[in-house]
PDB file of N, CA and C in Angstrom:
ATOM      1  N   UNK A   1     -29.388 -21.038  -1.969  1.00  0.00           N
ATOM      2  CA  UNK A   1     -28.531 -20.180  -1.185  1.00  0.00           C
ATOM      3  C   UNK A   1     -27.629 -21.039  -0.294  1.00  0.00           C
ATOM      4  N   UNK A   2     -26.548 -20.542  -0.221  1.00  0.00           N
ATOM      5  CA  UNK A   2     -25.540 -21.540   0.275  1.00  0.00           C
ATOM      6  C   UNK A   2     -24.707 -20.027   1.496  1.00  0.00           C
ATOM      7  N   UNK A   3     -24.180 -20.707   2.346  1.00  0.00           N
ATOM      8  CA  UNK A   3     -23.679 -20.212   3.541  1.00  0.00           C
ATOM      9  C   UNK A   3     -21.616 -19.977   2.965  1.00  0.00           C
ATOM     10  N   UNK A   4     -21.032 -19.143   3.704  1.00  0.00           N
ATOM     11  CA  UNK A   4     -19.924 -18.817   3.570  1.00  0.00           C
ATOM     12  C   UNK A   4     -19.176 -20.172   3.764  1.00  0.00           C
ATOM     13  N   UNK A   5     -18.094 -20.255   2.784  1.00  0.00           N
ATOM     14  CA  UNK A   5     -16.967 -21.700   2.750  1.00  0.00           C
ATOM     15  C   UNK A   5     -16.520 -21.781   4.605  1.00  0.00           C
ATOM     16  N   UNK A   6     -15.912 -20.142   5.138  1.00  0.00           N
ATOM     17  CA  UNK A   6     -15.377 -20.324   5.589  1.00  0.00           C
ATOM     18  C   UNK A   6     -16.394 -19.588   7.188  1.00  0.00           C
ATOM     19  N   UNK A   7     -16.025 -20.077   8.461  1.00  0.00           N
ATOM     20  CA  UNK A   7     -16.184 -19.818   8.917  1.00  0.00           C
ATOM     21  C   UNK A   7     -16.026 -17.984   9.781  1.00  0.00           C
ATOM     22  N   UNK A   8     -16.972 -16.974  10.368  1.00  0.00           N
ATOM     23  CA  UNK A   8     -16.454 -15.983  10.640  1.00  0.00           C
ATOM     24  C   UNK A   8     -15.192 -16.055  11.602  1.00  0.00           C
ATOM     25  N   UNK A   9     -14.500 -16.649  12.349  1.00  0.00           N
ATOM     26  CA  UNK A   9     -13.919 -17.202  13.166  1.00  0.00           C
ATOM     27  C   UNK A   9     -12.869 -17.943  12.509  1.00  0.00           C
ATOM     28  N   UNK A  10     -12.717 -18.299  11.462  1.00  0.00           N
ATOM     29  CA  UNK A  10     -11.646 -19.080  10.438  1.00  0.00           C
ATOM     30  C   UNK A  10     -10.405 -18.020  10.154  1.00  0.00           C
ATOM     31  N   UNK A  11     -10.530 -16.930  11.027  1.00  0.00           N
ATOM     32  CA  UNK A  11      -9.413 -16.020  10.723  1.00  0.00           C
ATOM     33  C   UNK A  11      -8.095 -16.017  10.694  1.00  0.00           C
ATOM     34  N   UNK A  12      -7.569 -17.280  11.556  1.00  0.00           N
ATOM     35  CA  UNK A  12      -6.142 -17.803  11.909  1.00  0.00           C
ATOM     36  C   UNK A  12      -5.875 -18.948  10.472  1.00  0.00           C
ATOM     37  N   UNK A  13      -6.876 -19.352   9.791  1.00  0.00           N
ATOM     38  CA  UNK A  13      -6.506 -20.142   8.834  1.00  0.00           C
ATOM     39  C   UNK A  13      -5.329 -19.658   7.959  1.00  0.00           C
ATOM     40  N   UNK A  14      -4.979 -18.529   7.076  1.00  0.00           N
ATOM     41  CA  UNK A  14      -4.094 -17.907   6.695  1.00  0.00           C
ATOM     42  C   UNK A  14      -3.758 -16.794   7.399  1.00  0.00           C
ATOM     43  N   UNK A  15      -2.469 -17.353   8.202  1.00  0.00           N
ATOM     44  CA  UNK A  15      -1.672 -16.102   8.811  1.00  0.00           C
ATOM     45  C   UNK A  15      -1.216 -14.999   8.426  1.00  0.00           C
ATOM     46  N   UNK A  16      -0.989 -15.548   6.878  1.00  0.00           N
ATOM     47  CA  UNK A  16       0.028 -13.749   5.906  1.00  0.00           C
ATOM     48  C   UNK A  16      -1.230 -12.994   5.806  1.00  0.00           C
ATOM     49  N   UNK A  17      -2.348 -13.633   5.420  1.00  0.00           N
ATOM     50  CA  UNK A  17      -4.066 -12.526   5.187  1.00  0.00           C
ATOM     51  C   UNK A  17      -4.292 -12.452   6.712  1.00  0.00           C
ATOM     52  N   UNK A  18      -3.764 -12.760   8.136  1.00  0.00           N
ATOM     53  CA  UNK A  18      -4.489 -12.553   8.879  1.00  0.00           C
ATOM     54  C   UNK A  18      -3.376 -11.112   9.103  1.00  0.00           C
ATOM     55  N   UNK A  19      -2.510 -10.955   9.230  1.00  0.00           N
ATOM     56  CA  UNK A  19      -1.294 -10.163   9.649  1.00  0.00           C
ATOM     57  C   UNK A  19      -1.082  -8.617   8.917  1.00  0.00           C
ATOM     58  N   UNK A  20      -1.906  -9.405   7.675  1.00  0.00           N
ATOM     59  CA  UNK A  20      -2.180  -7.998   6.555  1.00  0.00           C
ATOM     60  C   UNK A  20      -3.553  -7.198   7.334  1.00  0.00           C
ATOM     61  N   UNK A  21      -4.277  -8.075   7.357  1.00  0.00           N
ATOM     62  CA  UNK A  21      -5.627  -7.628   7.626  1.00  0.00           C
ATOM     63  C   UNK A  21      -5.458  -6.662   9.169  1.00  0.00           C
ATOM     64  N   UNK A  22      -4.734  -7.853   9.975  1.00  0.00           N
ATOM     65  CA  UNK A  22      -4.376  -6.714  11.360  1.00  0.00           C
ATOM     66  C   UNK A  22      -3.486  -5.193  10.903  1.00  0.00           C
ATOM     67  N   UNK A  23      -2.519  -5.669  10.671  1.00  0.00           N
ATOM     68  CA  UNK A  23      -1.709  -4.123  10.304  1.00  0.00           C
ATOM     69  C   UNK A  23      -2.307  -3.075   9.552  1.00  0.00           C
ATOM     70  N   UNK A  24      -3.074  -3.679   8.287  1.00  0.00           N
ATOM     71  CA  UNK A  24      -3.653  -2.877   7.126  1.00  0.00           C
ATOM     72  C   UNK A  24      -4.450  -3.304   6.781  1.00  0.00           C
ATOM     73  N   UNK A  25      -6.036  -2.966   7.653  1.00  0.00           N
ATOM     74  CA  UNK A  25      -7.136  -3.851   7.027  1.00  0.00           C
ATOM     75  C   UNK A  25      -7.869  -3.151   5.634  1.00  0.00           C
ATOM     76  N   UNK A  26      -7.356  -1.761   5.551  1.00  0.00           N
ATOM     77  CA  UNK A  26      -7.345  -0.842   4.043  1.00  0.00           C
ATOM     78  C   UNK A  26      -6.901  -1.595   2.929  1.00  0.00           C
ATOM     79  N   UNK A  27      -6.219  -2.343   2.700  1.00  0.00           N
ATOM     80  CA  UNK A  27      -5.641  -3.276   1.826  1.00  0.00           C
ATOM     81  C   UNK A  27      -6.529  -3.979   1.009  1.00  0.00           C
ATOM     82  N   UNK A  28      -6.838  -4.977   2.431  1.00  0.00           N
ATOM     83  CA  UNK A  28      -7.960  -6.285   2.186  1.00  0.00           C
ATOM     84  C   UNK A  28      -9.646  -5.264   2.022  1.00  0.00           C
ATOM     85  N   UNK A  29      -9.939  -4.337   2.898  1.00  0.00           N
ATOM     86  CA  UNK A  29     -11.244  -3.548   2.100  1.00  0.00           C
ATOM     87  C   UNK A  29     -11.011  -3.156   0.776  1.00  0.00           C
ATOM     88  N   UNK A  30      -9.868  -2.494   0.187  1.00  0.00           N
ATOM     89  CA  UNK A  30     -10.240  -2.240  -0.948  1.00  0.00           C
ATOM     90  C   UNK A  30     -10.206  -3.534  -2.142  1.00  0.00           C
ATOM     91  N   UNK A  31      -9.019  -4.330  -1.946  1.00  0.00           N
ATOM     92  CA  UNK A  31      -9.006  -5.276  -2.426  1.00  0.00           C
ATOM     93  C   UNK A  31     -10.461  -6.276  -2.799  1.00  0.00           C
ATOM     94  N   UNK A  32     -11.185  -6.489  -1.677  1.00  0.00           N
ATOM     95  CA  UNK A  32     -12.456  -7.121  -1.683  1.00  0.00           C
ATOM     96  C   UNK A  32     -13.684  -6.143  -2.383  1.00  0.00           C
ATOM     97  N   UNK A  33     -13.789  -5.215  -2.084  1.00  0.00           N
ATOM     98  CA  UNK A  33     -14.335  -3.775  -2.774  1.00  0.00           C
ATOM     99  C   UNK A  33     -13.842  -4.166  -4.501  1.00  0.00           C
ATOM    100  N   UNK A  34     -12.841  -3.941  -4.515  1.00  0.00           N
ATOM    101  CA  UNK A  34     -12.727  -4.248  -6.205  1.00  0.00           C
ATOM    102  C   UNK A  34     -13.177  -5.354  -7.202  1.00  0.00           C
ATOM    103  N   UNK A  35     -12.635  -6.384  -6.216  1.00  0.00           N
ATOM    104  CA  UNK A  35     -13.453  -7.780  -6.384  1.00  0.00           C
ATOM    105  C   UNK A  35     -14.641  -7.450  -6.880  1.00  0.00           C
ATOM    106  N   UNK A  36     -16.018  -7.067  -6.818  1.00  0.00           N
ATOM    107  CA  UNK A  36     -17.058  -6.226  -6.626  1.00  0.00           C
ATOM    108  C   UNK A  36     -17.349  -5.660  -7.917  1.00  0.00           C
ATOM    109  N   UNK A  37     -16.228  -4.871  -8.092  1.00  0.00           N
ATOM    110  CA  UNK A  37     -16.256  -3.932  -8.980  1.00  0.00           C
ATOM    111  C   UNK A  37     -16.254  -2.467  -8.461  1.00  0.00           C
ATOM    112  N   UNK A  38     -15.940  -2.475  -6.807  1.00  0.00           N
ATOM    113  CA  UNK A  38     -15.943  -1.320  -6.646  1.00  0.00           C
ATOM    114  C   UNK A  38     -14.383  -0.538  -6.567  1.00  0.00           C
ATOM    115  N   UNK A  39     -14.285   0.610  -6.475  1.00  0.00           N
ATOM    116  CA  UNK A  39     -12.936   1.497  -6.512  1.00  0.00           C
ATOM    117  C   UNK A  39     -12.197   1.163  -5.216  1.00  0.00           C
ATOM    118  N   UNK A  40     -10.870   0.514  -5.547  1.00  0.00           N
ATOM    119  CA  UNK A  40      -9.995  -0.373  -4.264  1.00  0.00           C
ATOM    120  C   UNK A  40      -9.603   1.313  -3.492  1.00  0.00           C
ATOM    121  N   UNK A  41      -9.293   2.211  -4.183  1.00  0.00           N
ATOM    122  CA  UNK A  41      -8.420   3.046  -3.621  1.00  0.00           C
ATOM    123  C   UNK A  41      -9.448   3.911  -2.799  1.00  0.00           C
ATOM    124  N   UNK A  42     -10.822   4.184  -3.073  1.00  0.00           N
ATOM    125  CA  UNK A  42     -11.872   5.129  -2.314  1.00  0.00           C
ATOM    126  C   UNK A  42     -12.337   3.920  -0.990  1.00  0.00           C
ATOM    127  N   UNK A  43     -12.331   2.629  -1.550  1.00  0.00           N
ATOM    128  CA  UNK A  43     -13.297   1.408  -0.223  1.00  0.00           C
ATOM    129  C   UNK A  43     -12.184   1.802   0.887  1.00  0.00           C
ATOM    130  N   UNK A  44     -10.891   1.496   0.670  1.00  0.00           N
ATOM    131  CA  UNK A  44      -9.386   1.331   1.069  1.00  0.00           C
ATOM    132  C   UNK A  44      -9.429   2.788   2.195  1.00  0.00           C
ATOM    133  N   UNK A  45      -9.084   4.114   1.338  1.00  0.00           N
ATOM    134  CA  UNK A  45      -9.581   5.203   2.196  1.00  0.00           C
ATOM    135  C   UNK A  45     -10.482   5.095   3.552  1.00  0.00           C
ATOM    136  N   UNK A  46     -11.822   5.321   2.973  1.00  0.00           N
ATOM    137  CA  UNK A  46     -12.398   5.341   3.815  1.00  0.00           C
ATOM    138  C   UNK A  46     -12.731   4.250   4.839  1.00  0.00           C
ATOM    139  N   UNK A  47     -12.143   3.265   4.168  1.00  0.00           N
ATOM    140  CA  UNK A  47     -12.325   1.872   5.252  1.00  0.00           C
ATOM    141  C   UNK A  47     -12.473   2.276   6.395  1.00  0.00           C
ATOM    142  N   UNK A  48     -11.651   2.859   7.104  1.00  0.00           N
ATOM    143  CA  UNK A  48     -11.053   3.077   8.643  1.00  0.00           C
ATOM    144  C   UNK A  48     -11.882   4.441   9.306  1.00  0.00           C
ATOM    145  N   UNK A  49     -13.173   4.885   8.578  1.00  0.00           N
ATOM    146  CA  UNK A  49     -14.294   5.824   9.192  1.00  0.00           C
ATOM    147  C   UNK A  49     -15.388   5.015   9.279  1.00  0.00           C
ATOM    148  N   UNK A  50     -16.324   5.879  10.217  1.00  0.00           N
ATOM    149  CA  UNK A  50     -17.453   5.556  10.307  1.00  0.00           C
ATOM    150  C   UNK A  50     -18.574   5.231   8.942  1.00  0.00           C
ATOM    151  N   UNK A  51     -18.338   6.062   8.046  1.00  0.00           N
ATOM    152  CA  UNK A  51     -18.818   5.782   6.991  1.00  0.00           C
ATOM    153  C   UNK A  51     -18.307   4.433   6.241  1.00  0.00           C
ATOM    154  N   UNK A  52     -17.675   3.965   6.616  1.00  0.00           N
ATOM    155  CA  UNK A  52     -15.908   3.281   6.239  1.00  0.00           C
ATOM    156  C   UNK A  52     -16.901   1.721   7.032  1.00  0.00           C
ATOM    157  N   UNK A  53     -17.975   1.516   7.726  1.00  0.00           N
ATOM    158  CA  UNK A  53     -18.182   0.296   8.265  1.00  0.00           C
ATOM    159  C   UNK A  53     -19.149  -0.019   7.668  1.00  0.00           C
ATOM    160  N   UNK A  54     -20.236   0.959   6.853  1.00  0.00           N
ATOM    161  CA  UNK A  54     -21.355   0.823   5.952  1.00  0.00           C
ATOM    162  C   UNK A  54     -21.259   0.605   4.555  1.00  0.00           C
ATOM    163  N   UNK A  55     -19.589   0.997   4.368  1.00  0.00           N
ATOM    164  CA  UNK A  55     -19.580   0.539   2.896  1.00  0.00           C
ATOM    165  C   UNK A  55     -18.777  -0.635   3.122  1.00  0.00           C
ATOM    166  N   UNK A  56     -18.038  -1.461   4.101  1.00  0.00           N
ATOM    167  CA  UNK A  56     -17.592  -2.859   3.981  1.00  0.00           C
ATOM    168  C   UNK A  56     -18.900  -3.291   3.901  1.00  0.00           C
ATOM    169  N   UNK A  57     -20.128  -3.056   4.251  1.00  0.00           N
ATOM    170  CA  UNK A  57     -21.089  -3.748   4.585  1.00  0.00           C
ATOM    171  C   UNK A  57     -21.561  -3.936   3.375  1.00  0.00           C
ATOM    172  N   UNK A  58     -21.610  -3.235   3.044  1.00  0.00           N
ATOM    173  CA  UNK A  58     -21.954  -3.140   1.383  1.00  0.00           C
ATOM    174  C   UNK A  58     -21.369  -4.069   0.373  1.00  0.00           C
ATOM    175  N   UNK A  59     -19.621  -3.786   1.422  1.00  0.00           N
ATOM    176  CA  UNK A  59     -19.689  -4.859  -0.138  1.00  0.00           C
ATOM    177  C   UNK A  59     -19.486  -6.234   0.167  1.00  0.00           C
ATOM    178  N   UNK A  60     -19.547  -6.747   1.517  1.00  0.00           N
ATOM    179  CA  UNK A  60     -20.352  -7.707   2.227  1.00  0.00           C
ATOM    180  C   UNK A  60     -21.588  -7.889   1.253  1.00  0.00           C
ATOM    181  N   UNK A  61     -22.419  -7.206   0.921  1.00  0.00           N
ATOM    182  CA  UNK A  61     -23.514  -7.628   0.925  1.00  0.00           C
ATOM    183  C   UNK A  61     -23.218  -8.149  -0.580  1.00  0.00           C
ATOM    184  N   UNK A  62     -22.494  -7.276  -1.759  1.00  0.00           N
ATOM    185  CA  UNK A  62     -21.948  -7.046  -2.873  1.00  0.00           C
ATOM    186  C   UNK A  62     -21.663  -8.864  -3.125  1.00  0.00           C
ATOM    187  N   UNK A  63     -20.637  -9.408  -2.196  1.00  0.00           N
ATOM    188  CA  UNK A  63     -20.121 -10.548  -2.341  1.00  0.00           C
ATOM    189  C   UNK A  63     -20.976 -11.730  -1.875  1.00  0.00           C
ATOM    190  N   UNK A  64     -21.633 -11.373  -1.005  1.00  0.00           N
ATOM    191  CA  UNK A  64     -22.673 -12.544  -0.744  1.00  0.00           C
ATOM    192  C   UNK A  64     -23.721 -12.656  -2.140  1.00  0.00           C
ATOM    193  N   UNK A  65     -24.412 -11.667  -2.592  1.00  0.00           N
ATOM    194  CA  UNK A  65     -25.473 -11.873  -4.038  1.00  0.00           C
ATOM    195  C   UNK A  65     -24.188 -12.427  -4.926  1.00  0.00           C
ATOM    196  N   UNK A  66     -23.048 -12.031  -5.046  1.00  0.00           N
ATOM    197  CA  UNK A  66     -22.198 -12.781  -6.598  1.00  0.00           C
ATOM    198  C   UNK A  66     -22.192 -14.583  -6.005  1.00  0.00           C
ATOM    199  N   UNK A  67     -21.488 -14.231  -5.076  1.00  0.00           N
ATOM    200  CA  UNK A  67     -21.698 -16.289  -4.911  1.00  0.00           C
ATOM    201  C   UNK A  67     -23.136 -16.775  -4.210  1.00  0.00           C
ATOM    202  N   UNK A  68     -24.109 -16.103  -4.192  1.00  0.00           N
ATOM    203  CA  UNK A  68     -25.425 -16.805  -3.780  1.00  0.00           C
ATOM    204  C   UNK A  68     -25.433 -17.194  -2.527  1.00  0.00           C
ATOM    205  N   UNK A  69     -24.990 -16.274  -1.430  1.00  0.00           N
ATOM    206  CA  UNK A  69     -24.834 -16.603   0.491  1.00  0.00           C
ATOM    207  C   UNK A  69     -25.923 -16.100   0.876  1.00  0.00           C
ATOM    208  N   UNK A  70     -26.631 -16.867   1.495  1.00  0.00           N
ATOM    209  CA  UNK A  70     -27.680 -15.706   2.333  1.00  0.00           C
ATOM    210  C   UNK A  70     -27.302 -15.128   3.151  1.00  0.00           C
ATOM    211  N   UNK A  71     -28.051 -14.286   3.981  1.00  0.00           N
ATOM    212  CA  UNK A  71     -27.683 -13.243   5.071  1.00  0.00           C
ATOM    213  C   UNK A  71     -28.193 -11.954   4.547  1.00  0.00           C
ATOM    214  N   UNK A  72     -28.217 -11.058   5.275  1.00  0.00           N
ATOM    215  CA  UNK A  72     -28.740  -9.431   5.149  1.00  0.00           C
ATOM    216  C   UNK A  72     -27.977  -8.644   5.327  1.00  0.00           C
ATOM    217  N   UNK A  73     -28.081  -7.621   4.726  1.00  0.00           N
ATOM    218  CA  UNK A  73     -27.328  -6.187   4.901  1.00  0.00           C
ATOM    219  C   UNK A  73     -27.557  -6.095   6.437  1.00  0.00           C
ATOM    220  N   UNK A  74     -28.075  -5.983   7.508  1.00  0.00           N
ATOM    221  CA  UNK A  74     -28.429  -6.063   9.039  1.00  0.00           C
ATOM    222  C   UNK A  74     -27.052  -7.018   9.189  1.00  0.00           C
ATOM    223  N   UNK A  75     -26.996  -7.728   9.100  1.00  0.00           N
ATOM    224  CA  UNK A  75     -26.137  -8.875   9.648  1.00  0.00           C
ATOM    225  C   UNK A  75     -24.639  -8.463   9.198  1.00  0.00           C
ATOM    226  N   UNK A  76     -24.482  -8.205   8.007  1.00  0.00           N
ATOM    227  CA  UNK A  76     -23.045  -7.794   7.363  1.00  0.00           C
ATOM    228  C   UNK A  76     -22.745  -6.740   8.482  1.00  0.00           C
ATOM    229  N   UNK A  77     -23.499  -5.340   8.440  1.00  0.00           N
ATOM    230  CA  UNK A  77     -23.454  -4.089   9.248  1.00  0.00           C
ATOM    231  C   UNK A  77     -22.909  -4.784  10.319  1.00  0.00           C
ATOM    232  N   UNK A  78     -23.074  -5.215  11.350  1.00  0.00           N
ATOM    233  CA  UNK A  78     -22.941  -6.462  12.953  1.00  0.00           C
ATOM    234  C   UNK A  78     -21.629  -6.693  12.294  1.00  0.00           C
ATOM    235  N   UNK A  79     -21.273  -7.487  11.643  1.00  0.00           N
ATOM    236  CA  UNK A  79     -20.126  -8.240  11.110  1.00  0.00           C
ATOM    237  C   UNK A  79     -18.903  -7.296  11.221  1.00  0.00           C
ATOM    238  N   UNK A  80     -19.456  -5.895  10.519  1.00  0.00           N
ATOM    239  CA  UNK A  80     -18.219  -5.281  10.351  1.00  0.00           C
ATOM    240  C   UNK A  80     -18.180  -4.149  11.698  1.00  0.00           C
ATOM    241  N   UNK A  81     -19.475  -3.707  12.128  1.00  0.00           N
ATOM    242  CA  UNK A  81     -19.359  -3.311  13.230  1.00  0.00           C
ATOM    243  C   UNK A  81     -18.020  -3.809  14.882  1.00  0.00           C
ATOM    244  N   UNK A  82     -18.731  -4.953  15.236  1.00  0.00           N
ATOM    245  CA  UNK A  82     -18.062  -5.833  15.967  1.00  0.00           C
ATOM    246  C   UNK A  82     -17.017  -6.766  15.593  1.00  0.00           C
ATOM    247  N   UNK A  83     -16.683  -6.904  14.492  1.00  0.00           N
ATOM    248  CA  UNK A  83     -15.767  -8.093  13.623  1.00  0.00           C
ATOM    249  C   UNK A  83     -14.891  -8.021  12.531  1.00  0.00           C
ATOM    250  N   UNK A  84     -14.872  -6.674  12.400  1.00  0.00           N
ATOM    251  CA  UNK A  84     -14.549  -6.512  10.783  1.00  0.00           C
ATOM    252  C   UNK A  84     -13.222  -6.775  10.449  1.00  0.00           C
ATOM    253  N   UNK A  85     -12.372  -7.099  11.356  1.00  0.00           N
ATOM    254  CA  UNK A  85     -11.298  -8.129  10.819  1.00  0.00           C
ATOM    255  C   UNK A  85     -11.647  -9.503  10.230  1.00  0.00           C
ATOM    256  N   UNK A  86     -12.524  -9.930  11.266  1.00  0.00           N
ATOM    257  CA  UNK A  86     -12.685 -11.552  11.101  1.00  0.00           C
ATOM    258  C   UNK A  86     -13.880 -11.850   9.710  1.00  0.00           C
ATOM    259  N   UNK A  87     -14.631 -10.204   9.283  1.00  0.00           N
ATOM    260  CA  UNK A  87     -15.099  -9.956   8.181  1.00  0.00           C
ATOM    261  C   UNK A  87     -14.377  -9.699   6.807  1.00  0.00           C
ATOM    262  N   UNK A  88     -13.475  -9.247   7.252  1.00  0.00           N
ATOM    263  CA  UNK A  88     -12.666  -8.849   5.922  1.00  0.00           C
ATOM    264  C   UNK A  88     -11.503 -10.018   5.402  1.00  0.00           C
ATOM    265  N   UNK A  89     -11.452 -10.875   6.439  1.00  0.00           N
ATOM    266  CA  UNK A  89     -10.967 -11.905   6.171  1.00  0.00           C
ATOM    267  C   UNK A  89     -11.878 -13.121   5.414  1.00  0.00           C
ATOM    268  N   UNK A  90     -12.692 -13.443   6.316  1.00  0.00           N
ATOM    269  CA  UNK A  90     -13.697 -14.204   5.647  1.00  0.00           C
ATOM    270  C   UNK A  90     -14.214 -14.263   4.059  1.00  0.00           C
ATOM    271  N   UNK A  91     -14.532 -12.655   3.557  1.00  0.00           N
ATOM    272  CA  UNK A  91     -14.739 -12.323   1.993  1.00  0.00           C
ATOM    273  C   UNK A  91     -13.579 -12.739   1.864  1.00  0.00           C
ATOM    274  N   UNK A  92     -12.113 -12.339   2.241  1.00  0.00           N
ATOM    275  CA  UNK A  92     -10.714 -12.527   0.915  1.00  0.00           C
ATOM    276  C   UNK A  92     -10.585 -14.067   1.010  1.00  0.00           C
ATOM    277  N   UNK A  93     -11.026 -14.556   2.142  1.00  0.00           N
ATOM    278  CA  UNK A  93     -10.986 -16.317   1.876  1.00  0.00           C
ATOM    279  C   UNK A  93     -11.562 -16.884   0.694  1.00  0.00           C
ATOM    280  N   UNK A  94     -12.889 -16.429   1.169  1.00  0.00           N
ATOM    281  CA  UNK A  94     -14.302 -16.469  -0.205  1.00  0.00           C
ATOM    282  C   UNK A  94     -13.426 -16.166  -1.388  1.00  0.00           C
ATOM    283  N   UNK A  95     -13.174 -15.366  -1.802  1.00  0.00           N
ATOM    284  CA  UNK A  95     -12.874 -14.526  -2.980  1.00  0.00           C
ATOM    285  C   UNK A  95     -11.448 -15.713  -3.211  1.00  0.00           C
ATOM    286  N   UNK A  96     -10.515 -15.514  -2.541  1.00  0.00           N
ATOM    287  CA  UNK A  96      -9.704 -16.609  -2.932  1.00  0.00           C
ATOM    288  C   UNK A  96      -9.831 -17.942  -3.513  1.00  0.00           C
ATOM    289  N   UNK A  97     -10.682 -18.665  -2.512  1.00  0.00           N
ATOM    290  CA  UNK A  97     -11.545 -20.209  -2.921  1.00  0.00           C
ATOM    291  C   UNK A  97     -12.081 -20.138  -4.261  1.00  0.00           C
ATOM    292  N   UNK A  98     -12.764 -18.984  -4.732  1.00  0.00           N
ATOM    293  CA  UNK A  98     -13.550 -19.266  -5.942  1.00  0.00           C
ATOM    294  C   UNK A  98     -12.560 -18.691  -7.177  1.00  0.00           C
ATOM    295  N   UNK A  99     -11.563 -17.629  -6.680  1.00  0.00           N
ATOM    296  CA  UNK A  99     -10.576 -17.464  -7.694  1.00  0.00           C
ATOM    297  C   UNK A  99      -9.823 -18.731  -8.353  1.00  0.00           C
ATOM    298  N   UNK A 100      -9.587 -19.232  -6.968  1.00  0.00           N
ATOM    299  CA  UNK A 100      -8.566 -20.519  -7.589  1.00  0.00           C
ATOM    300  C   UNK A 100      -9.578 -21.987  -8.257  1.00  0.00           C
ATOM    301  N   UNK A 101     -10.725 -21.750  -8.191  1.00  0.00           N
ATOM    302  CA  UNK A 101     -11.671 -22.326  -8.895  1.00  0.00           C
ATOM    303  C   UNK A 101     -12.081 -22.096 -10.268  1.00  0.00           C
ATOM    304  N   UNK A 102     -12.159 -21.009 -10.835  1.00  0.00           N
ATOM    305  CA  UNK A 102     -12.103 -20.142 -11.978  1.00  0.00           C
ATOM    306  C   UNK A 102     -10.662 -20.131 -12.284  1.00  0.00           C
ATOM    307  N   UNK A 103      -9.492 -20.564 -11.564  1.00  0.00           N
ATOM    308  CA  UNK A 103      -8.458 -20.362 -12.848  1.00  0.00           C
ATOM    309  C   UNK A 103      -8.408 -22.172 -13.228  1.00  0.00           C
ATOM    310  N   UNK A 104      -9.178 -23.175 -12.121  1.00  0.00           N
ATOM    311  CA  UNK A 104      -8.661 -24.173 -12.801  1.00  0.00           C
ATOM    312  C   UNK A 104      -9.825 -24.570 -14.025  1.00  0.00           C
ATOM    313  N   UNK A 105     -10.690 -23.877 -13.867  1.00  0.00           N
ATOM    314  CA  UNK A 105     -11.800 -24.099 -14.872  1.00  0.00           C
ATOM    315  C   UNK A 105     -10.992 -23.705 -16.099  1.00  0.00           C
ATOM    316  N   UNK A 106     -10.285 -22.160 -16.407  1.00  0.00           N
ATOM    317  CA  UNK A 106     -10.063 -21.819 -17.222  1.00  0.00           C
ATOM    318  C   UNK A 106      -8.801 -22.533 -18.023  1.00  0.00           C
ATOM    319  N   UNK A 107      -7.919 -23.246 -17.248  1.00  0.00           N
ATOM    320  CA  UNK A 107      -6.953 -23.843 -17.379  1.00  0.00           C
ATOM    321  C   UNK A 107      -7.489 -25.214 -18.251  1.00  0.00           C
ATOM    322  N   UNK A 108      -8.746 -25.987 -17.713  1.00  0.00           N
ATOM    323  CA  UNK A 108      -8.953 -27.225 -17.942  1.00  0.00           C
ATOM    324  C   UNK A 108      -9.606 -26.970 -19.455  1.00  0.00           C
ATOM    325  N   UNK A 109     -10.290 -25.525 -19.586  1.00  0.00           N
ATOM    326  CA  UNK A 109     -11.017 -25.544 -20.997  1.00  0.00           C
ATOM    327  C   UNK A 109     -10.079 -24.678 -21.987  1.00  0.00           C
ATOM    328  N   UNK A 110      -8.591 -23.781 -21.570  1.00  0.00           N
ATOM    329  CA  UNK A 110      -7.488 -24.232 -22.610  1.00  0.00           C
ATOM    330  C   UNK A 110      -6.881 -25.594 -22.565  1.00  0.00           C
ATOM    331  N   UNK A 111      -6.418 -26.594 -21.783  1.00  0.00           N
ATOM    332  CA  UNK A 111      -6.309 -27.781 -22.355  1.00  0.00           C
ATOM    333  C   UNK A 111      -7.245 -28.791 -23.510  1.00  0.00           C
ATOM    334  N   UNK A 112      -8.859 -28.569 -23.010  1.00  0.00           N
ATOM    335  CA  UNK A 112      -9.268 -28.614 -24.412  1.00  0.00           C
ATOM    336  C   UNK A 112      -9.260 -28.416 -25.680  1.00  0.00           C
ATOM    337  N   UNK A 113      -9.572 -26.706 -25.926  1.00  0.00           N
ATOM    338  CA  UNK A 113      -9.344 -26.466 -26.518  1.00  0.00           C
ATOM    339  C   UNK A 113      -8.143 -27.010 -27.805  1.00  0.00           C
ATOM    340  N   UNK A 114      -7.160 -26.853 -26.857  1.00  0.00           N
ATOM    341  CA  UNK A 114      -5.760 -27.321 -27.726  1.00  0.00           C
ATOM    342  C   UNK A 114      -5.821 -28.798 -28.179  1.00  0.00           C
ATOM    343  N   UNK A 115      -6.708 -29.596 -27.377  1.00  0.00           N
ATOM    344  CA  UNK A 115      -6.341 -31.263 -27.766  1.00  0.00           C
ATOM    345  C   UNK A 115      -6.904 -30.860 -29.243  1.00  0.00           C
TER     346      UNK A 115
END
């Protein structure tokens, strides 16, 4: 089990995801929600209710089991309770880092391929 790349507090690292996330943090929930596999347009909705802080948590929790982070559903809940900017940023960091990891994988094994 390995801990998040980025710090909860790493929120100023990308300004255009921090600026989205302030204006429209519906965006980045559903966006990260889909990631997941869950429905961008229902996470997105309800993001911004009370019900809306138990399912970021969720998929908090969703994204921590795919890349192997420890932490608890207790702790995510806190996260998005008190933080959930600096939460919803943190996953699209995550999710970014390992995207652009998976395209260079995929890139390096079509250059194989072709030799």
């Amino acid at each position: 089990m390995t801990d998040f790349k980025h710090s909860i507090f790493s929120c100023c690292n990308d300004i255009g995801l921090t600026l989205i996330t302030c204006c429209a943090p519906s965006i980045i929930a559903g966006k990260n929600a889909e990631h997941v596999g869950d429905n961008c347009l229902i996470y997105g909705c309800i993001g911004g209710t009370l019900t809306g802080v138990y399912l970021r948590a969720m998929t908090r929790e969703k994204i921590r089991k795919k890349y192997m982070i420890q932490g608890s559903l207790c702790k995510d809940l806190l996260c998005h309770m008190f933080c959930f900017h600096c939460a919803l940023i943190q996953e699209a960091l995550l999710i970014r880092s390992n995207e652009k990891v998976n395209a260079n994988v995929e890139l390096i094994n079509m250059q194989i391929v072709r030799s």
